[in-house]
Protein backbone atom coordinates (compact mmCIF):
# COMPACT_ATOMS: atom_id res chain seq x y z
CA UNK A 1 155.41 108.50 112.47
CA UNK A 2 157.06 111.22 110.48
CA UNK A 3 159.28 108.84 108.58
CA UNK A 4 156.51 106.59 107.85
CA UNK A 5 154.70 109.46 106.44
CA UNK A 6 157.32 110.77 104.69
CA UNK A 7 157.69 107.25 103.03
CA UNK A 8 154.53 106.87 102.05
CA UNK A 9 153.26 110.82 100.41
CA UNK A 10 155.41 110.79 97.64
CA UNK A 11 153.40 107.68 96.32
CA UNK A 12 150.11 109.32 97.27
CA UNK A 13 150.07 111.20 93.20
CA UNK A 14 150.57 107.69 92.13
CA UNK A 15 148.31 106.02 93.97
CA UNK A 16 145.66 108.81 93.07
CA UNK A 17 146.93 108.86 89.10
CA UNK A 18 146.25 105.33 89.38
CA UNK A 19 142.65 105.13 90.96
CA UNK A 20 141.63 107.47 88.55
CA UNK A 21 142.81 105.49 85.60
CA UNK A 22 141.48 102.64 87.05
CA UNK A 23 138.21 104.50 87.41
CA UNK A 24 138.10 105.85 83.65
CA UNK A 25 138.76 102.55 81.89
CA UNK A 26 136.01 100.85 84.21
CA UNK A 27 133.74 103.75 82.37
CA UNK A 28 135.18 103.61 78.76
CA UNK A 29 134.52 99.39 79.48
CA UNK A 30 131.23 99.72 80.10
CA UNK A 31 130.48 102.69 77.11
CA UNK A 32 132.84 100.29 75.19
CA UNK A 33 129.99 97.28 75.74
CA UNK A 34 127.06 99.42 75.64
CA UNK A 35 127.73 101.42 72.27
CA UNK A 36 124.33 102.36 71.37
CA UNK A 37 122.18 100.62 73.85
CA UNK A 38 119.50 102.82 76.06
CA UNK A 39 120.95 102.76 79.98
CA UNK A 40 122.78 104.91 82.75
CA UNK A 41 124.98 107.15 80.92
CA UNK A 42 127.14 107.27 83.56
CA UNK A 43 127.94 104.15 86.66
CA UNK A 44 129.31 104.59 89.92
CA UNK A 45 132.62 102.81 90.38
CA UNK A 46 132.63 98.91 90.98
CA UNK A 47 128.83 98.93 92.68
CA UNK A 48 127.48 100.20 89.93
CA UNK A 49 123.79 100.55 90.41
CA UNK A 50 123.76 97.84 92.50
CA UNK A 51 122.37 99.90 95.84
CA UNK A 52 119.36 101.31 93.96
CA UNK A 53 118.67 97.39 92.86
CA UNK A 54 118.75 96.14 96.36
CA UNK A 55 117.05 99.80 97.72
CA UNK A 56 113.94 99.07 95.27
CA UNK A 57 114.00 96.48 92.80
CA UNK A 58 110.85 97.08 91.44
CA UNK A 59 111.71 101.03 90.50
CA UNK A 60 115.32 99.41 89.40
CA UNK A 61 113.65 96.69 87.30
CA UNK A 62 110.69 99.41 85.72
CA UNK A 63 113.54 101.34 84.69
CA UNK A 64 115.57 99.02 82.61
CA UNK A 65 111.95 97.82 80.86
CA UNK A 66 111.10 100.84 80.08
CA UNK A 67 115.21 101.64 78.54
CA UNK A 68 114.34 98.91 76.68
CA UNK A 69 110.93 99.79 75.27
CA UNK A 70 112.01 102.73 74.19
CA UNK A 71 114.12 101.29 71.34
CA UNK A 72 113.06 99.17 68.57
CA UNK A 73 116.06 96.27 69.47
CA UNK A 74 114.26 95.84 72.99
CA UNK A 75 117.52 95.52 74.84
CA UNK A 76 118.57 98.25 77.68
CA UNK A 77 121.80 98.43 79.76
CA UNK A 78 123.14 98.37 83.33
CA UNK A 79 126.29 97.77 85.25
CA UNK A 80 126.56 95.94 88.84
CA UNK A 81 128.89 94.74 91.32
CA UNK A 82 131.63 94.95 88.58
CA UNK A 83 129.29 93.38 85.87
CA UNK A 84 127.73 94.70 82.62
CA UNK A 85 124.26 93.35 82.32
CA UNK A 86 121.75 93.24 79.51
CA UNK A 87 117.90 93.44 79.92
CA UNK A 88 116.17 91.66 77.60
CA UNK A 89 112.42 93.33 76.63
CA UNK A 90 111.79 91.76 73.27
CA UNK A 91 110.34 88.18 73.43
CA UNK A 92 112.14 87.18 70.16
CA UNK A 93 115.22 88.06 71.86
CA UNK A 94 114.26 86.07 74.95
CA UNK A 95 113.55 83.00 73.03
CA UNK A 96 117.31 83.43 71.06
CA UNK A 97 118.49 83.54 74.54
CA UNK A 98 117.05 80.05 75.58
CA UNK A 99 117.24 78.29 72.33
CA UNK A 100 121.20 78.80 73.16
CA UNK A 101 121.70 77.27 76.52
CA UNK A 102 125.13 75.42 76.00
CA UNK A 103 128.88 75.77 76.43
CA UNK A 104 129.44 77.68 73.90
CA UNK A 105 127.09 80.41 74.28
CA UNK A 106 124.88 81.12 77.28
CA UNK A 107 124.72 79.50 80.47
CA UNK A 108 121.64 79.27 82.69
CA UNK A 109 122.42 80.86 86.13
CA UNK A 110 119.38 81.73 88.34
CA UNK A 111 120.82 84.00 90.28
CA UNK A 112 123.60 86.70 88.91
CA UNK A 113 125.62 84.62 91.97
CA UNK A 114 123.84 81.57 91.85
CA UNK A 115 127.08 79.37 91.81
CA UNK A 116 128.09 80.74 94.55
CA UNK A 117 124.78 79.75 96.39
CA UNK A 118 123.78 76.70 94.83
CA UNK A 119 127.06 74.56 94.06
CA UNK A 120 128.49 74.49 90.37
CA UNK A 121 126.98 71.10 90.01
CA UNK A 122 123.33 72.72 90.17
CA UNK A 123 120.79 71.14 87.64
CA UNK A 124 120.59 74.77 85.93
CA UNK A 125 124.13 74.71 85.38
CA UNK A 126 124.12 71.26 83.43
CA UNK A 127 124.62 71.18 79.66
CA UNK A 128 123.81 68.29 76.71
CA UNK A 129 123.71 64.89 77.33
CA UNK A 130 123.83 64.59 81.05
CA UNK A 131 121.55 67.34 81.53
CA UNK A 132 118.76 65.45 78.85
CA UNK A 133 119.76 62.25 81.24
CA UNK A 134 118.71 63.49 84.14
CA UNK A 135 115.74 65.49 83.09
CA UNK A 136 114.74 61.77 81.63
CA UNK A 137 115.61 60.15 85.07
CA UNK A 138 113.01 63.07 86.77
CA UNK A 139 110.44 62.95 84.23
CA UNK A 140 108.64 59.57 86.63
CA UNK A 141 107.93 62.21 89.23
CA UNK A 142 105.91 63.64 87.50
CA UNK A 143 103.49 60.94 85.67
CA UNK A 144 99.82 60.91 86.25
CA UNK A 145 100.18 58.23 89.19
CA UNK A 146 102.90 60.44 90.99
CA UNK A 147 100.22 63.51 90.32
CA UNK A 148 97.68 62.15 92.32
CA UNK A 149 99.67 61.06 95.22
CA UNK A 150 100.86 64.60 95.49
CA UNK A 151 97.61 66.27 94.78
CA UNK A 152 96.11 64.38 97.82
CA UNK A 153 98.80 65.49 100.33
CA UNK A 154 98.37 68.91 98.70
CA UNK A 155 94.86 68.75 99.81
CA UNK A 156 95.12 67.34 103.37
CA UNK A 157 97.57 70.99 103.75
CA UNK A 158 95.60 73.21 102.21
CA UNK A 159 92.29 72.96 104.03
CA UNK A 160 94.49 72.37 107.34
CA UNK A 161 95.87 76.04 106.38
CA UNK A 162 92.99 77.23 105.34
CA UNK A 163 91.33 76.44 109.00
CA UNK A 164 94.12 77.96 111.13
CA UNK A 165 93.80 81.37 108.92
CA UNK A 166 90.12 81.04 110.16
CA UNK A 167 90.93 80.78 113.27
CA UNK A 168 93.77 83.57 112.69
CA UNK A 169 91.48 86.24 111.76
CA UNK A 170 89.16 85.78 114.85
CA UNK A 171 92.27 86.93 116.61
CA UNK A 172 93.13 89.62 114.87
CA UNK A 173 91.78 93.09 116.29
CA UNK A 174 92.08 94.14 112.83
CA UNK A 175 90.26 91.44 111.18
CA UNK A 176 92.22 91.06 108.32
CA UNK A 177 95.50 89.23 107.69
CA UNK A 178 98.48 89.49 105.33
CA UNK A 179 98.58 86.22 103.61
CA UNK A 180 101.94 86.44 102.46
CA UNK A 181 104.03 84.77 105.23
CA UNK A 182 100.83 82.31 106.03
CA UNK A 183 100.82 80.83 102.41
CA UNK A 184 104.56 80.72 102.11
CA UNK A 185 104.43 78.67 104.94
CA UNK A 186 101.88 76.55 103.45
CA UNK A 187 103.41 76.10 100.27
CA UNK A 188 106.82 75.23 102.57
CA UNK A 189 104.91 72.50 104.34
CA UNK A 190 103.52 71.29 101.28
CA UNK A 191 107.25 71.11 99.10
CA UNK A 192 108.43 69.34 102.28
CA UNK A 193 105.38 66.66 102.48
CA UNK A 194 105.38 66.38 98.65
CA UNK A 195 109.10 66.04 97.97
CA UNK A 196 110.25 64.09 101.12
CA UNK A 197 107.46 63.38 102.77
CA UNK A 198 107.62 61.34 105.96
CA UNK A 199 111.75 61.60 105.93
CA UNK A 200 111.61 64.95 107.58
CA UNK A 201 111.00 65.27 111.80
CA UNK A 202 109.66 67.46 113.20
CA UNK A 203 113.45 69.29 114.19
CA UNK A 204 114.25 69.05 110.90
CA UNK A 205 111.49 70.69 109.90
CA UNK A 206 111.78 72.93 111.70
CA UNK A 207 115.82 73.54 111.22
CA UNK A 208 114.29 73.54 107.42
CA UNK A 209 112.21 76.59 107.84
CA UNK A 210 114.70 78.64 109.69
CA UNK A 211 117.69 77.54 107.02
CA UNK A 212 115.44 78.38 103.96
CA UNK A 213 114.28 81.78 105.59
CA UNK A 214 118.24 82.89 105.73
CA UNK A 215 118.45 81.84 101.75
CA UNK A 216 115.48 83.98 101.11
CA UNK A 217 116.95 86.74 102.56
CA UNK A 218 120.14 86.32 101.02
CA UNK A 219 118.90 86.32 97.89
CA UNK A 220 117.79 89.99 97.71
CA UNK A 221 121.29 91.19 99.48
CA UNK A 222 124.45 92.61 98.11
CA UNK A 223 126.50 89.29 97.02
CA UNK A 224 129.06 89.88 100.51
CA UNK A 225 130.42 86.35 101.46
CA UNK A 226 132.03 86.92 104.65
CA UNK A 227 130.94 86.37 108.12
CA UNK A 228 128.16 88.06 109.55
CA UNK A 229 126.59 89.17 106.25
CA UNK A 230 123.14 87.70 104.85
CA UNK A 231 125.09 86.01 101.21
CA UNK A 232 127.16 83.85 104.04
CA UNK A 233 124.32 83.07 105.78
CA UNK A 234 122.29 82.06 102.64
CA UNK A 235 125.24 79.95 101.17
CA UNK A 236 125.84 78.14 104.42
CA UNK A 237 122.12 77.47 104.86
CA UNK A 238 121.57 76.11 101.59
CA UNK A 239 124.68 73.75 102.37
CA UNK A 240 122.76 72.18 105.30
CA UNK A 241 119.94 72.32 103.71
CA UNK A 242 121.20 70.16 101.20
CA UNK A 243 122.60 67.90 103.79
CA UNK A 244 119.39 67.52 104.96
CA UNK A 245 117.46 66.28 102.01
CA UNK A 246 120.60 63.45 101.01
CA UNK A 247 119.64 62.11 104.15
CA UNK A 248 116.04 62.13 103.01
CA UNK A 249 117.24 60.04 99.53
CA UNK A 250 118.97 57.54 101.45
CA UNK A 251 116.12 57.00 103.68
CA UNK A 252 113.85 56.65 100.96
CA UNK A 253 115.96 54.25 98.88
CA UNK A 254 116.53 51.61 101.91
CA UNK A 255 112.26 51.85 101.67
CA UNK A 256 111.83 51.67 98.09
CA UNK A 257 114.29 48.44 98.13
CA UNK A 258 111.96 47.11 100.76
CA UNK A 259 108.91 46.90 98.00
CA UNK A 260 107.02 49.85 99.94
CA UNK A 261 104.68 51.99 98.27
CA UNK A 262 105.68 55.37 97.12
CA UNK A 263 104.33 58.08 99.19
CA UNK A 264 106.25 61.55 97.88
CA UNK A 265 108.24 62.58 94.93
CA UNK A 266 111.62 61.09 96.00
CA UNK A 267 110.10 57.64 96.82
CA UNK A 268 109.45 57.72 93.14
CA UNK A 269 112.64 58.93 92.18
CA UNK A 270 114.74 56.10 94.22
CA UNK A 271 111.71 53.62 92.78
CA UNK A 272 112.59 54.19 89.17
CA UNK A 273 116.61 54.54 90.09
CA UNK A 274 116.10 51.03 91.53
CA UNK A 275 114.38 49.51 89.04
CA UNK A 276 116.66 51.35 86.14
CA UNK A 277 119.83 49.53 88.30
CA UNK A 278 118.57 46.34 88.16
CA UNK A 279 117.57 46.39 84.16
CA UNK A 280 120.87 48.05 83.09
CA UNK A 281 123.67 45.76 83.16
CA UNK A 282 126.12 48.23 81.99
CA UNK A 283 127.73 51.31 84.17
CA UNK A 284 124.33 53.14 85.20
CA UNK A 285 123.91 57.03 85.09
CA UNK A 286 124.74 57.59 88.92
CA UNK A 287 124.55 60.57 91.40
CA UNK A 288 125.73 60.74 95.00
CA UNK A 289 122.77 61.25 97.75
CA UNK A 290 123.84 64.59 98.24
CA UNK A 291 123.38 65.32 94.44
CA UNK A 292 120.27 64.05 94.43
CA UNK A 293 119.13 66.23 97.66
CA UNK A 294 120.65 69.12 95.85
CA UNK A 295 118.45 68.46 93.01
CA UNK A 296 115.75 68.17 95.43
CA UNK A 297 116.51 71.92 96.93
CA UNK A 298 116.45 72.67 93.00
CA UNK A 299 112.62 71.97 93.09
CA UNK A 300 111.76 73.38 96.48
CA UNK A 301 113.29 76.36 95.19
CA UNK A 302 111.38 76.67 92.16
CA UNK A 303 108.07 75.77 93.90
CA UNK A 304 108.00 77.32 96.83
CA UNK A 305 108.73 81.40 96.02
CA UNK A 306 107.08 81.06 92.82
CA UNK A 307 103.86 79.22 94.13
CA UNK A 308 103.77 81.84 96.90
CA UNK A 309 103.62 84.20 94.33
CA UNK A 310 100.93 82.64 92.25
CA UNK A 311 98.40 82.06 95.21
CA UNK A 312 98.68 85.72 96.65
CA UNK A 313 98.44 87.53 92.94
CA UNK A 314 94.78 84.45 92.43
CA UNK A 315 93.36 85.95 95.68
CA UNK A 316 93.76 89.58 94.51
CA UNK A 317 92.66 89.21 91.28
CA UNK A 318 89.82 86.85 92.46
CA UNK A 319 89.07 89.62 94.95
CA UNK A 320 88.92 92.43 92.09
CA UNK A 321 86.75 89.97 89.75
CA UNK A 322 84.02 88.98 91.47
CA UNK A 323 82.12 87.54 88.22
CA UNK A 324 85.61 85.30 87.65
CA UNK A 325 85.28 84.27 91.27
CA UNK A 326 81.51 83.20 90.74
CA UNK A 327 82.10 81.51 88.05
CA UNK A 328 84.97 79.05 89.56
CA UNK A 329 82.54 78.76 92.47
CA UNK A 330 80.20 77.32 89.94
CA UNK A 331 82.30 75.48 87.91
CA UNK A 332 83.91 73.51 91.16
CA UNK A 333 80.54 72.68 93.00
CA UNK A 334 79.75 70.46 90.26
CA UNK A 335 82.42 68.38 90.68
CA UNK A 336 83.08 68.79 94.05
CA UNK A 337 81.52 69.23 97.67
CA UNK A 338 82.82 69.80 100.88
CA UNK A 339 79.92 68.08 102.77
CA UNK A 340 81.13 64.89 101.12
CA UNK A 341 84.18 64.63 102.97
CA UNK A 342 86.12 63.22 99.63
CA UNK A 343 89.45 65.16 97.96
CA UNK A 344 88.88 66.25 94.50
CA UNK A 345 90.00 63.76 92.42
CA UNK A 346 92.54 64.06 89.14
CA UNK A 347 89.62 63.32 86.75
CA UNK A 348 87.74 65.96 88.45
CA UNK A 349 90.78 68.89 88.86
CA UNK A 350 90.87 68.07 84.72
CA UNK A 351 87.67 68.73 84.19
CA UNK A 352 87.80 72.26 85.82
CA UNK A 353 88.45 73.48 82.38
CA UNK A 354 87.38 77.79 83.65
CA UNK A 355 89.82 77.31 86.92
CA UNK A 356 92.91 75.84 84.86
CA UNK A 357 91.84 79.05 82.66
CA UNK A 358 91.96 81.10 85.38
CA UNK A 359 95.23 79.40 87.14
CA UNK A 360 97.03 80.40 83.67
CA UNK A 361 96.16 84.04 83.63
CA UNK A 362 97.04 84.65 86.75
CA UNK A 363 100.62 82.94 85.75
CA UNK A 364 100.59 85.21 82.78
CA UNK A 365 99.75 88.27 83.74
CA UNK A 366 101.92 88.06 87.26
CA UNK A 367 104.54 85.96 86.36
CA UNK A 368 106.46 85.11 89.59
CA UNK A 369 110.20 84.90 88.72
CA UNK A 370 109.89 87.89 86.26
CA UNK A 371 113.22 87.55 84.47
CA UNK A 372 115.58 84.44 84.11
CA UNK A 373 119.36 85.09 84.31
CA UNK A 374 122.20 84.03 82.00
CA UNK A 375 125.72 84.52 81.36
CA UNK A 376 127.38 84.93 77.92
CA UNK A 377 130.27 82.23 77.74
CA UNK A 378 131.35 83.49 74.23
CA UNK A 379 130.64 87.21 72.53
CA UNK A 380 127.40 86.43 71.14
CA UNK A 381 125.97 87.95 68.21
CA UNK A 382 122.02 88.32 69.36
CA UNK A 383 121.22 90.80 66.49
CA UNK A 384 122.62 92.29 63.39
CA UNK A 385 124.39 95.12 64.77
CA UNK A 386 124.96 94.37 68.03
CA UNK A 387 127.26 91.69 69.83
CA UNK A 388 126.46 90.50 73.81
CA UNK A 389 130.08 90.46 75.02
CA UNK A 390 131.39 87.60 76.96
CA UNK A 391 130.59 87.73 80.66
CA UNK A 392 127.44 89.99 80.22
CA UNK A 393 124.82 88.91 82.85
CA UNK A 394 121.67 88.37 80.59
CA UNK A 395 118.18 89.03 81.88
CA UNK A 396 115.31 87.78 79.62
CA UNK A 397 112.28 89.13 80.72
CA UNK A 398 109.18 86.57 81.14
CA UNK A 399 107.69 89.27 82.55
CA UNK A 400 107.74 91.45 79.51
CA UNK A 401 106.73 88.95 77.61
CA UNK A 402 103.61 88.37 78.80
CA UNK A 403 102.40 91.54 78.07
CA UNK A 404 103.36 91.15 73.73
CA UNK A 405 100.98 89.79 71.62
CA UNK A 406 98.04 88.60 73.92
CA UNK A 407 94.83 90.96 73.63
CA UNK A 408 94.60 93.55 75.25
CA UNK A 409 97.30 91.85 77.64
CA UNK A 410 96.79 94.41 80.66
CA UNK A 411 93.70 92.83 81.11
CA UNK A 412 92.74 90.03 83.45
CA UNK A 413 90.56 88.03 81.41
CA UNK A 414 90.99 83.88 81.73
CA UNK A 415 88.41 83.49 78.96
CA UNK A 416 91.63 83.83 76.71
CA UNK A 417 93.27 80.33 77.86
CA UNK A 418 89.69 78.58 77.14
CA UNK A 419 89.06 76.46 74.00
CA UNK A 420 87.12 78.88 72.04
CA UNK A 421 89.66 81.43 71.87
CA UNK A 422 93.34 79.46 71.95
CA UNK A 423 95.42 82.34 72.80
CA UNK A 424 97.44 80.08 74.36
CA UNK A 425 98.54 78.50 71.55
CA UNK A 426 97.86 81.31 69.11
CA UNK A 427 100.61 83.55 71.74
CA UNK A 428 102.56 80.36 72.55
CA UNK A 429 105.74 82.03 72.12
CA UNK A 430 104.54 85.17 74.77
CA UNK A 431 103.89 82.77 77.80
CA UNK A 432 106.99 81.93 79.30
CA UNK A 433 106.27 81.60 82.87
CA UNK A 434 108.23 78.16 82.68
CA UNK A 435 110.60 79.18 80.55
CA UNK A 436 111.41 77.30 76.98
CA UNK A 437 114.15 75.47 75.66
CA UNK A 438 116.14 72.84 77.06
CA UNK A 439 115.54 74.06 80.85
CA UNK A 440 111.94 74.59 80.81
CA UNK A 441 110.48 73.73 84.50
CA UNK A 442 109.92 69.68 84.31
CA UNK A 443 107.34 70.35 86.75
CA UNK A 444 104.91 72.62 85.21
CA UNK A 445 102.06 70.76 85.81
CA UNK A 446 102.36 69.96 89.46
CA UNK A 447 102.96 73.93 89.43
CA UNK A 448 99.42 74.48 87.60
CA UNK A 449 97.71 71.77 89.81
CA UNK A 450 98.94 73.15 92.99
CA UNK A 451 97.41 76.43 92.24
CA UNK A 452 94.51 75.11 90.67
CA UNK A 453 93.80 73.14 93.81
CA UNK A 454 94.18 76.09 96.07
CA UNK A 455 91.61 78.13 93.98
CA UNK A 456 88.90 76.08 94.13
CA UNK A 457 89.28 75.20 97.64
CA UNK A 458 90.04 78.71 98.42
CA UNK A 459 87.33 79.94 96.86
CA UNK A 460 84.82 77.10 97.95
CA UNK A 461 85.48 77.32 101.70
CA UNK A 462 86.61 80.70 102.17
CA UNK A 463 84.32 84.55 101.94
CA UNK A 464 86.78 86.93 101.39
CA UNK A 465 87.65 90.36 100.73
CA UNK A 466 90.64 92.17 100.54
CA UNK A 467 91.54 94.80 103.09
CA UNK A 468 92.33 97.52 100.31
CA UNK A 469 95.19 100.44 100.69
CA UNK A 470 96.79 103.09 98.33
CA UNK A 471 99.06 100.82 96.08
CA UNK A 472 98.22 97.64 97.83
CA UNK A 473 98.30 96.15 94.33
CA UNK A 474 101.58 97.10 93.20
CA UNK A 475 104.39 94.95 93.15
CA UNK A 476 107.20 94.65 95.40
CA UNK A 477 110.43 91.15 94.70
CA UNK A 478 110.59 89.37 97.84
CA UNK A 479 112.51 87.52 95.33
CA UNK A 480 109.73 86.91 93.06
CA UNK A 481 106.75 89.73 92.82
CA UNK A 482 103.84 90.06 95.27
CA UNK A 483 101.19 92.57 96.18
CA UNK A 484 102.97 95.66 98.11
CA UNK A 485 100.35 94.58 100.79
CA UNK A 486 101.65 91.09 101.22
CA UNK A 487 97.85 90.66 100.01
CA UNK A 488 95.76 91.64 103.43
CA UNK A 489 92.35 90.39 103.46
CA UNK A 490 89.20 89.61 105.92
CA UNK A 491 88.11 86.39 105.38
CA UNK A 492 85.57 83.37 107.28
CA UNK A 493 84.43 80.22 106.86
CA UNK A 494 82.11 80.24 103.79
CA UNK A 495 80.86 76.56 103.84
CA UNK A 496 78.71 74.71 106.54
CA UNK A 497 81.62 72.55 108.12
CA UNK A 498 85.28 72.40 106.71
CA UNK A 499 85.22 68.94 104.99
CA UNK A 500 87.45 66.05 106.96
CA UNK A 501 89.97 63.90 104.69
């Protein structure tokens, strides 16, 4: 033991000397990138402030806004997990950011690990022509006919939801109920039915619902891929997850080739594929069934968090605005009622001009994925005096965004998204909920329609009120933003008989 140890203490100086070095250029690096930018003076080594973003992500995230408003640029500084990031206050900025998604300059991520997670190969990691090919290739899923066939399944899950959470709170020796977990549920059953439909049993399903829970929870944990820690778990569940769903394409091509109707979004994916193979007599724009179903784990994601989201921040603010809740109450009865036992129809849901109004406020002023990360793939020049250096984790802030230009923007008002006043188009740049650019979200309006839908029926079917605590409204990333809450409310049956369809 002693002539081990006297082997190894003369090196112990050097080993210091060198930790130390190591630790002072990692701090001259990141003063080096930040020059003049508002942020930590000071980082801890490696982590950087990575604990105090995984500890409370909502201080974390306050902070860097508020770095950032406190310069005229609009840009603050951070470092994490070895990585100098960039948060991104001033819409301008945000909009340079996605006007220059490409090779050369910034690269869509989703995650700051998100290749890690989601595979390299990841629609959000595709660039120029094959990226505008397969956003071409998706666009059928989303036409008018394909609308309607998933507004009707929508339908049949939302009032089957919306009678169990009845039936819930009679249970409850509380009374009220966090909706959080009930309408992520919902919105899970509904992504499943919509996208895949009847390719999914009732083991997968439910193999589905444990697998996405353990990405979920990976998400919000230090980026540790080894055995045993939530990053593995997440990575290896959104693997068989994605297993899963190229199952579902290949079962839903051998009935497309059959002539069968489409009943769900990949029926009318493999439809269209078909029908593009047998028109095209050259080599055909082809992905494997497991790209496809990774591209179909692409749109659960982006659904199923954010529309969580969405539907607990309508029933608070529908809650706290009782004269907004009357008047979608109004505006729905005269296109729809319960007693008739029918689905609202897509002429009707476009005709609830005030509930689309109030769908797109609710998306502004609570947008659910508050920032969307990028990577610099080149030093960038975003402004005159400052350069983004390359590998700088770039968050744009949606969030932000929707708080510039509208009037008086801290207010809930959805009169501002009707026809008289246009803000929507007047503030066009400010709403970025979906993004812009080349990777806006293709599916926007099955987003607004899904919410829309759950409104009025929500607020047809349902008396409600929330069960209201010290900072139940503030918001808390479970990825995307919630109530603190998890939105607790009494509710009951408000109409005569729950309507059958």
């Amino acid at each position: 033991m002693e002539s081990a140890w006297s082997l190894i203490s003369p090196c112990i100086p050097y080993l210091v000397s060198f930790l130390a070095l190591f630790l002072l250029l990692e701090q001259i690096s990141y003063l080096k990138k930040k020059q003049f930018l508002p942020g930590p003076k000071l980082v801890f080594p490696f982590i950087g402030n990575a604990i105090s973003l995984v500890k409370n992500p909502t201080e974390f995230w306050e902070m860097q806004s508020s770095y950032a408003k406190s310069t005229p640029i609009g840009i603050s500084a951070n470092y994490i997990i070895g990585r100098y990031i960039l948060y991104i206050y001033s819409t301008d900025l945000s909009h340079k950011i996605f006007a220059n998604v490409r090779p050369d300059a910034f690269h869509l991520v989703g995650h700051p690990f998100g290749k890690k997670l989601f595979g390299k190969h990841n629609l959000i990691y595709m660039f120029g022509q094959k990226h505008k090919d397969l956003r071409r290739r998706i666009a059928p899923n989303f036409t008018s006919r394909a609308l309607q066939t998933y507004t009707n399944i929508q339908q049949r899950i939302i009032l089957n939801h919306l009678k169990s959470w009845c039936q819930k709170t009679g249970n409850e020796s509380s009374g009220s109920i966090p909706l959080r977990i009930l309408c992520r549920d919902m919105n899970l059953e509904t992504s499943q039915t919509v996208f895949v439909g009847p390719y999914l049993s009732s083991v997968a399903r439910e193999r589905f619902n444990i697998d996405y829970n353990y990405f979920n929870v990976g998400l919000m944990k230090l980026p540790i891929d080894l055995p045993g820690f939530a990053f593995r778990n997440a990575r290896l569940a959104v693997e068989r997850l994605g297993e899963t769903l190229a199952g579902c394409v290949e079962e839903s091509e051998k009935k497309m080739k059959n002539g069968e109707e489409p009943s769900c979004l990949i029926d009318f994916w493999m439809q269209e594929h078909l029908r593009e193979l047998s028109e095209t007599s050259n080599n055909p724009f082809e992905l494997t069934y497991k790209e496809i179903g990774g591209h179909l784990f692409d749109f659960l994601f982006a659904s199923q968090d954010a529309s969580t989201s969405s539907l607990l921040w309508a029933v608070a603010f529908l809650d706290s605005h009782p004269e907004v809740l009357e008047r979608v109450r109004e505006e729905v009865a005269k296109y729809w009622a319960p007693e008739s036992d029918t689905m609202i129809a897509a002429e009707q849901l476009r005709e609830m001009k005030y509930t689309e109004a109030v769908t797109r406020e609710v998306v502004r002023i609570r947008a659910p994925a508050t920032m969307v990360p990028h990577t610099a793939g080149v030093d960038f020049r975003l402004t005159e005096n400052y350069v983004i250096p390359k590998g700088t984790i770039v968050f744009p802030s949606v969030f932000d965004s929707s708080f510039q230009g509208f009037t008086e923007p801290e207010r809930f008002d959805p009169d501002r998204f009707m026809e008289e006043r246009q803000e929507d188009r007047v503030y066009k740049k400010n709403f970025l909920a979906f993004g812009a650019g080349s990777h806006q979200c293709v599916g926007q309006r099955y987003a607004i329609n899904h919410l829309m839908l759950f409104i009025a029926m929500f607020a047809t079917l349902i008396d409600f009120e929330r069960d209201r605590t010290d900072g139940c409204d503030e918001i808390a990333y479970v990825p995307t933003i919630v109530p603190k809450d998890d939105c607790r409310i009494f509710l009951s049956q408000r109409c005569s008989r729950f309507p059958s369809f």
